[in-house]
Protein backbone atom coordinates (compact mmCIF):
# COMPACT_ATOMS: atom_id res chain seq x y z
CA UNK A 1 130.16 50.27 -5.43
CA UNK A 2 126.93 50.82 -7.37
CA UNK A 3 126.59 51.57 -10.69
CA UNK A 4 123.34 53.45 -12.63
CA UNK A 5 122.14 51.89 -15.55
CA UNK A 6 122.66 54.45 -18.43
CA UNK A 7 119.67 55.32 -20.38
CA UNK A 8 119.52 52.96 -23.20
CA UNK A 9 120.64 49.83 -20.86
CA UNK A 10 117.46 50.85 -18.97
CA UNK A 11 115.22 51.70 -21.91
CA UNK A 12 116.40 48.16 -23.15
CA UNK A 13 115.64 46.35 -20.05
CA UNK A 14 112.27 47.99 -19.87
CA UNK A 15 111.30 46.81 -23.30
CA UNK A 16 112.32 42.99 -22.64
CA UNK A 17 109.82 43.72 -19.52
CA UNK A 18 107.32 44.99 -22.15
CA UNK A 19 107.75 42.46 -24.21
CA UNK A 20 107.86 39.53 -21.45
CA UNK A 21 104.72 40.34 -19.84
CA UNK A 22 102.32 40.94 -23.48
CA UNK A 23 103.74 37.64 -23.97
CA UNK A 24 102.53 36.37 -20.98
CA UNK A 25 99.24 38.28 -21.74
CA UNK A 26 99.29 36.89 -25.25
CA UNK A 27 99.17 33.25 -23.60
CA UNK A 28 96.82 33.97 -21.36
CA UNK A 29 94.57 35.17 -23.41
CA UNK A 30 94.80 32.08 -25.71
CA UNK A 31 94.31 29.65 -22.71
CA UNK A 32 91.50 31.74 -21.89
CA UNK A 33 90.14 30.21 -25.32
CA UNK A 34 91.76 26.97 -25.62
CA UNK A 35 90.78 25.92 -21.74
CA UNK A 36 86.87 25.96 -22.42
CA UNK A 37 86.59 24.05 -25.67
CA UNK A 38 89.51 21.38 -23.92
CA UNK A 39 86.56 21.26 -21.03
CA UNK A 40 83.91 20.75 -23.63
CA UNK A 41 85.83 17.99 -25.43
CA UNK A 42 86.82 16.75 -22.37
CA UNK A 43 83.45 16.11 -20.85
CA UNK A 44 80.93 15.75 -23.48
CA UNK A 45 82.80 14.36 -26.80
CA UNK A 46 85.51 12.14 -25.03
CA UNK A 47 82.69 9.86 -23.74
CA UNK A 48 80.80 9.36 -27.08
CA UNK A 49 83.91 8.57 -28.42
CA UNK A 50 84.72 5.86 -25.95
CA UNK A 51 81.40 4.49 -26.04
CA UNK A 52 81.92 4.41 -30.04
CA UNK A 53 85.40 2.76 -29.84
CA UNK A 54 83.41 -0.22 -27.27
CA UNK A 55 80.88 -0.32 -30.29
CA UNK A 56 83.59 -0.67 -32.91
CA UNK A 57 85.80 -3.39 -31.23
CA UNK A 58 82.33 -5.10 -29.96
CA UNK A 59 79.90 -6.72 -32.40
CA UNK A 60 76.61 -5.25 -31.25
CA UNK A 61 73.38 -4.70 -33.23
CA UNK A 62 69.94 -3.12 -31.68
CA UNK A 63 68.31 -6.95 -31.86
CA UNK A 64 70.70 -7.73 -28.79
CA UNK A 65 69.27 -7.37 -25.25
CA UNK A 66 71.98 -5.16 -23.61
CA UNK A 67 75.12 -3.44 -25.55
CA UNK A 68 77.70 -3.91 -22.84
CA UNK A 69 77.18 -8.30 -23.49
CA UNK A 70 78.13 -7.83 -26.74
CA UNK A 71 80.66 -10.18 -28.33
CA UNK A 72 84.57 -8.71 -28.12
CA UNK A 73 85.60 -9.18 -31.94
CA UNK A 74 88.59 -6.96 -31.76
CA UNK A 75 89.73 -5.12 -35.09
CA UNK A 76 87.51 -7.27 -37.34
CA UNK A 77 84.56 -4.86 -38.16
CA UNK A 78 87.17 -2.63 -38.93
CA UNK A 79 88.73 -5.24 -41.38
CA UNK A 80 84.93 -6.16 -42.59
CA UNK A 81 84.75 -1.99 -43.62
CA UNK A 82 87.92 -1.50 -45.08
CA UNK A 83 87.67 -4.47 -47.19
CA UNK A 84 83.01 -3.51 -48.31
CA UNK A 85 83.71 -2.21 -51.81
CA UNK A 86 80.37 -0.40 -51.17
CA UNK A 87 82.34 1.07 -48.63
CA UNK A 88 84.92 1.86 -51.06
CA UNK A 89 82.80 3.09 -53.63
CA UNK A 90 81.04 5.51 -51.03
CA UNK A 91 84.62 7.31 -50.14
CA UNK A 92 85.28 7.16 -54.28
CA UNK A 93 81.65 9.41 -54.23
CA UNK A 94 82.26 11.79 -51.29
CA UNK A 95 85.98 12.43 -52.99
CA UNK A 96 84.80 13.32 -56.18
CA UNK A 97 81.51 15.06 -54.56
CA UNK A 98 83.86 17.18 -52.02
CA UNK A 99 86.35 17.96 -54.92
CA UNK A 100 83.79 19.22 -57.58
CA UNK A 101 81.51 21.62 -55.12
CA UNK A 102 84.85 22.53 -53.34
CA UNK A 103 86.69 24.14 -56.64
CA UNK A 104 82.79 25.13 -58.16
CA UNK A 105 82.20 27.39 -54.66
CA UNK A 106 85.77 28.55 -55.03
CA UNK A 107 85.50 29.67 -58.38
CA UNK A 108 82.15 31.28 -58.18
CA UNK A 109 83.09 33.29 -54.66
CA UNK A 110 86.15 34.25 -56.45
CA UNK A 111 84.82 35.46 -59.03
CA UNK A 112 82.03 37.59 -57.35
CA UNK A 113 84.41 38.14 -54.16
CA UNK A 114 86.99 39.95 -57.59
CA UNK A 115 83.93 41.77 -58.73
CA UNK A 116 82.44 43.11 -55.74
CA UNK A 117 86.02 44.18 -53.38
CA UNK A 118 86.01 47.68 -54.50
CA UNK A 119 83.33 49.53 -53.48
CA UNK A 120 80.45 50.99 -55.37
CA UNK A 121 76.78 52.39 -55.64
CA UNK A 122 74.38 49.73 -54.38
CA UNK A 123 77.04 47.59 -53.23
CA UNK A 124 75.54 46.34 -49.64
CA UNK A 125 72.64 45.02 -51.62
CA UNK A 126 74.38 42.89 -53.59
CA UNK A 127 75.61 41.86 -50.43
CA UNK A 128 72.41 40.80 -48.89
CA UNK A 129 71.70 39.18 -52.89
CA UNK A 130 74.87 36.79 -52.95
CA UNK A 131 74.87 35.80 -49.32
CA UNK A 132 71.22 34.38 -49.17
CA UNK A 133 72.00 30.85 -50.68
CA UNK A 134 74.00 30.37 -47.26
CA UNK A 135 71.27 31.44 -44.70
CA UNK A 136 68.88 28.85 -46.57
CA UNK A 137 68.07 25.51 -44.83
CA UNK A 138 69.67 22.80 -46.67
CA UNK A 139 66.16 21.05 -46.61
CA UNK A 140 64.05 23.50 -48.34
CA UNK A 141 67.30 24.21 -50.69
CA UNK A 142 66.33 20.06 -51.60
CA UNK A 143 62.57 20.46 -51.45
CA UNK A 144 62.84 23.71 -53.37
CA UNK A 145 65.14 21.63 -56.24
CA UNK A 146 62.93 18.76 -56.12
CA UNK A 147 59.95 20.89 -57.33
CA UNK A 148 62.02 22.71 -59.88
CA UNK A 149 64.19 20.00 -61.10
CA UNK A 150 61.67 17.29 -63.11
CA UNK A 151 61.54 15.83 -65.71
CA UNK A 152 58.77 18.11 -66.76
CA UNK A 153 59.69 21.12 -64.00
CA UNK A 154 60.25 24.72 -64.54
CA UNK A 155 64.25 24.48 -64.96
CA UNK A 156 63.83 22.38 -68.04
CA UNK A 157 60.59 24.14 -69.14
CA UNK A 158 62.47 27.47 -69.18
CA UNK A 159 65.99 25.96 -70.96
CA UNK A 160 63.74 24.68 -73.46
CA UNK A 161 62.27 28.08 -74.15
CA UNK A 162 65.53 29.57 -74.24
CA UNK A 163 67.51 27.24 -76.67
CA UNK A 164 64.56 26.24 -78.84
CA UNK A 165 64.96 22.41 -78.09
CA UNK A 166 62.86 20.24 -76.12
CA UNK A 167 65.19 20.12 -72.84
CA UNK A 168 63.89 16.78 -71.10
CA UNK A 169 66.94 15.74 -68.75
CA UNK A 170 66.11 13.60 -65.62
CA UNK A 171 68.50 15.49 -62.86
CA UNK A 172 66.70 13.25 -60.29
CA UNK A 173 66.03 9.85 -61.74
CA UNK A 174 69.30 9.73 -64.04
CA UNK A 175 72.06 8.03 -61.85
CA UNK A 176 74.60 9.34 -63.99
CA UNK A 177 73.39 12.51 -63.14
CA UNK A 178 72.29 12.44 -59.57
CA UNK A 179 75.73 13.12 -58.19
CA UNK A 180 76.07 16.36 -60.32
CA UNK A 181 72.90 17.26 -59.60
CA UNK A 182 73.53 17.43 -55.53
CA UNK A 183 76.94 18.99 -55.76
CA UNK A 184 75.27 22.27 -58.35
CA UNK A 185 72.78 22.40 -55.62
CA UNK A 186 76.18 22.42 -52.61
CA UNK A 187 78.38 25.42 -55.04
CA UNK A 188 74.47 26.92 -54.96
CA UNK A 189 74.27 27.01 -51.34
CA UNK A 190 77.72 27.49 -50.23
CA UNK A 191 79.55 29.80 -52.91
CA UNK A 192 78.77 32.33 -50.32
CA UNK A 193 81.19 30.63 -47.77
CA UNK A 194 83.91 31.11 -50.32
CA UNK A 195 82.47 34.45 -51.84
CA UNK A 196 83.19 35.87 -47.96
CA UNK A 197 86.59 34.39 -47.04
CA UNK A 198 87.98 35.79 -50.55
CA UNK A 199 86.40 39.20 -50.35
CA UNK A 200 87.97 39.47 -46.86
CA UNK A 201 91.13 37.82 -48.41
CA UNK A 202 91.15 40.66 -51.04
CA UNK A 203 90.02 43.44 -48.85
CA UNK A 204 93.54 42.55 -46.12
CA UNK A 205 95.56 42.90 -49.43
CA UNK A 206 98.33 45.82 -48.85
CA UNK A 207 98.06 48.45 -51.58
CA UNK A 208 101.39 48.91 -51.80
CA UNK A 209 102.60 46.33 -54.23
CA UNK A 210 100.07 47.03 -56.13
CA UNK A 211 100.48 50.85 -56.74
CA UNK A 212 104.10 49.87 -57.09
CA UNK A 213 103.52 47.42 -59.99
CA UNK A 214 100.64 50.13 -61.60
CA UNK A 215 103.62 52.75 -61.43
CA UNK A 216 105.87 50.14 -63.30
CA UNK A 217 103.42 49.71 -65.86
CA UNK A 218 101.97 46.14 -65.30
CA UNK A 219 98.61 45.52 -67.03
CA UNK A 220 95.46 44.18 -64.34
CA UNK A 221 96.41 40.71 -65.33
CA UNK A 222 99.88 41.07 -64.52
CA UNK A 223 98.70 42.46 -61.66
CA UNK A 224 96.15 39.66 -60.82
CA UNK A 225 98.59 37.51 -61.01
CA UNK A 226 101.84 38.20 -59.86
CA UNK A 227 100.75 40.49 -56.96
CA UNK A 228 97.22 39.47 -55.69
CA UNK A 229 97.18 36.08 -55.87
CA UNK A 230 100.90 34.96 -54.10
CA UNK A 231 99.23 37.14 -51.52
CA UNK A 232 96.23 35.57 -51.38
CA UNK A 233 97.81 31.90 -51.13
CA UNK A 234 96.93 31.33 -47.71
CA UNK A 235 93.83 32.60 -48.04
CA UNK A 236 92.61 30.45 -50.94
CA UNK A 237 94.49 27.52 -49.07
CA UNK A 238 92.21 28.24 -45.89
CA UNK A 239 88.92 28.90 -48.18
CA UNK A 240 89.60 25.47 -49.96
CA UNK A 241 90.10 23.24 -46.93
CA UNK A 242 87.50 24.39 -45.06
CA UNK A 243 85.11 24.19 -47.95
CA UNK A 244 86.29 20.41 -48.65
CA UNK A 245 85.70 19.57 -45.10
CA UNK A 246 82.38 20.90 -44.82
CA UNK A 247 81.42 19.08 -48.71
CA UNK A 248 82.88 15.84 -47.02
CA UNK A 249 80.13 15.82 -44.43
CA UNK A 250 77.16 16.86 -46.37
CA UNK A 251 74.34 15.16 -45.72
CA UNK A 252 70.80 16.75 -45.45
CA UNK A 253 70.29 17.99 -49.12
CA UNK A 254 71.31 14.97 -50.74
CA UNK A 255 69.64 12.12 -48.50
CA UNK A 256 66.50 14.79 -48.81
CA UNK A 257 66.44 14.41 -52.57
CA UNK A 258 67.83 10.63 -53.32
CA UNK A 259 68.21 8.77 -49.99
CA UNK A 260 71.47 7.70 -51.99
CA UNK A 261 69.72 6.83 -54.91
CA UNK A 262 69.24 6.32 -58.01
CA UNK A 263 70.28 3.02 -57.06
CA UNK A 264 73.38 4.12 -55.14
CA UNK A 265 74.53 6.77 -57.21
CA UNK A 266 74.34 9.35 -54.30
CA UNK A 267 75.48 6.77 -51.49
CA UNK A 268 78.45 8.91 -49.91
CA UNK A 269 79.93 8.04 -46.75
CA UNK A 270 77.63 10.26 -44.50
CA UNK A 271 74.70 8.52 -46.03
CA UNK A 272 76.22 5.09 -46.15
CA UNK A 273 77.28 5.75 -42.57
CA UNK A 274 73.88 6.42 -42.09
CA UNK A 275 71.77 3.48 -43.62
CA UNK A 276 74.53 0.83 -42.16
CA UNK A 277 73.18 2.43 -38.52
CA UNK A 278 70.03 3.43 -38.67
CA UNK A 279 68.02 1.86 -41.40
CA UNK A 280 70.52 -1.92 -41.05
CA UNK A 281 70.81 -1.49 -37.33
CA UNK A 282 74.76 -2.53 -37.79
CA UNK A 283 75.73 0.10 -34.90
CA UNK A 284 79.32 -1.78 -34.43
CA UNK A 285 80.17 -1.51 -38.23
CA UNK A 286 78.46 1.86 -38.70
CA UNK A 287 80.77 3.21 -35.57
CA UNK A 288 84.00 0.98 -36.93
CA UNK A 289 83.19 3.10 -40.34
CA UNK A 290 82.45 6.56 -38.19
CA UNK A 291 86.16 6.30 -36.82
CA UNK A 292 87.93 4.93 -40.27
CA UNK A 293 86.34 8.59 -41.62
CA UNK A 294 87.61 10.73 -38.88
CA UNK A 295 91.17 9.50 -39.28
CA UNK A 296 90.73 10.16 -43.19
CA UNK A 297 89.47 13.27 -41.76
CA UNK A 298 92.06 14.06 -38.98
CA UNK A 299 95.18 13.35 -42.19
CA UNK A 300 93.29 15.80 -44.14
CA UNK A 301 93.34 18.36 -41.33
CA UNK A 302 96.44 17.84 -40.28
CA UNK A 303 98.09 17.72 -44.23
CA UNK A 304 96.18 21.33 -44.71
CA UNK A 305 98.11 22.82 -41.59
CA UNK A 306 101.69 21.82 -42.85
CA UNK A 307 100.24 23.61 -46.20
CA UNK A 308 98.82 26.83 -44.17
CA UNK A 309 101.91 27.06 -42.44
CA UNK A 310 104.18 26.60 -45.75
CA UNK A 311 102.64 29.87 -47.32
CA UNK A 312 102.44 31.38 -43.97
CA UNK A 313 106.38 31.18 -43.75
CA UNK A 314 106.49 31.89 -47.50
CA UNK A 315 104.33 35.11 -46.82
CA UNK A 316 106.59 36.01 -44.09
CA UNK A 317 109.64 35.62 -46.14
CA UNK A 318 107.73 37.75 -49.48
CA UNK A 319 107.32 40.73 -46.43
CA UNK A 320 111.07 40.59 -45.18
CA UNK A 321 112.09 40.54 -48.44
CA UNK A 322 110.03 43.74 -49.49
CA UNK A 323 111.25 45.30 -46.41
CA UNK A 324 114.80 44.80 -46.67
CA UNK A 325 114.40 46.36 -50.25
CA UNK A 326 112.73 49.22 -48.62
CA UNK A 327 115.35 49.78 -46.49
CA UNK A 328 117.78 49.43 -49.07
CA UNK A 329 116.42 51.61 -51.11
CA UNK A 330 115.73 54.10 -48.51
CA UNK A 331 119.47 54.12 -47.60
């Protein structure tokens, strides 16, 4: 004996089709992404980094005849880098480099990302004004600095007219300047990054809460800070790590201007990396110190996703929340 299904069985099953087969599109659709840069890794980076790990466990330098005789030394080079205090000193600089341009671009983007979110006359100009740091080669941002930045240049010409006092600081030759010097030239050329992923953080915000809190009589600060920015946690989060990434590997602007000098003031690991292979010919200990880096790197990464996904969840939970109150409310 058959039975019909009674309208909302059917309506039900028909949904858990629905919903089964945009999940299934929903997966393919991220394969369709995922599958091409697997291939890519697969067939172009995989290699380099094998032939990197041979050059890390193998003590090989360009004076040898042929790399594959070189000597098997095992997980000394890597012992030899971890225990170079120039080494050492060169992760101290990128840290503090990375940290200082990271929260200067973050600050600045903010701040211009705050001023320019609501729109106004003349606005796409501004635009084109704040975004042209980024689109500048980081070479001519160096050569550019190098003219402008002596002793004698026009930046310390033109303080000097301002303030009255003869401004005669070495940003180039100073080494305990050198390092500030390259990261105000990295928030100059990337507060742009920052000034993009905020306005775009601001512009998703829901206007909601906020007309709620104007109706209940918060002030803009109150406002500011108890509505925009728990929303904008995962946004700053994301802005932040990808900004500290990118600082971590900078290399062309400062090797342009110091070559890691004043003595080694500017010697990050990208530059130290880069004299140990190419100016030393150590290729085994400049690979051993390539691979110590991309673990530091790959901790990083994977430290900022538990983060990401921690606001993420506590975004989620801020929505429900909100909803639930709706609802109540509504009832």
């Amino acid at each position: 004996m058959a039975f019909a299904l009674s309208p909302p069985a059917e309506a039900t099953r028909e949904a858990s089709t629905l919903a089964v087969s945009r999940a299934r599109a929903v997966r393919r659709f991220k394969l369709s992404l995922l599958l091409p840069l697997i291939a890519i890794f697969a067939l172009v980076l995989t290699p380099v980094l094998l032939l990197q790990l041979y050059f890390s466990v193998h003590q090989w330098t360009v004076y040898l005849s042929s790399w594959w005789d070189a000597d098997y030394v095992g997980l000394d080079l890597f012992r030899d880098v971890l225990t170079d205090p120039r080494f050492g000193w060169a992760v101290v600089r990128s840290l503090a480099f990375a940290t200082g341009s990271t929260l200067g671009c973050f600050v600045f983007g903010f701040l211009l990302a705050y001023l320019m979110y609501r729109p106004f006359r003349g606005q796409a100009f501004f635009y084109i004004i704040f975004i042209l740091p980024m689109l500048t080669v980081p070479v001519v941002v160096a050569y550019t600095a190098e003219m402008m930045l002596y002793r004698s240049g026009p930046l310390n010409d033109a303080i000097s007219h301002i303030t009255g006092f003869n401004f005669q600081v070495s940003w180039l030759t100073n080494p305990h300047l050198a390092l500030l010097t390259a990261a105000l030239l990295e928030i100059w050329n990337w507060t742009p990054f920052s000034f993009i992923i905020m306005l775009a953080g601001l512009a998703a915000i829901p206007k909601e809460p906020i007309e709620a809190a104007e109706i209940l009589g918060a002030s803009k600060w109150r406002i500011f800070w108890e509505v925009q920015v728990p929303l904008l946690r995962p946004v700053i989060l994301l802005a932040l790590v990808l900004r500290f990434l990118e600082a971590m590997a900078e290399f062309p602007k400062t090797w342009a201007l110091f070559q890691g000098g004043p003595g080694s003031a500017t010697e990050t690991l990208p530059i130290y990396i880069f004299m140990t292979t190419w100016q030393y010919f150590e290729v085994s200990k400049g690979a051993a110190m390539s691979y110590i880096v991309m673990l530091m790197m790959i901790v990083i990464v994977l430290v900022a996703i538990q983060l990401l996904r921690r606001e993420k969840r506590s975004l989620d939970a801020m929505y429900r929340q909100r909803d639930e109150e709706e609802q109540a409310a509504g009832g």
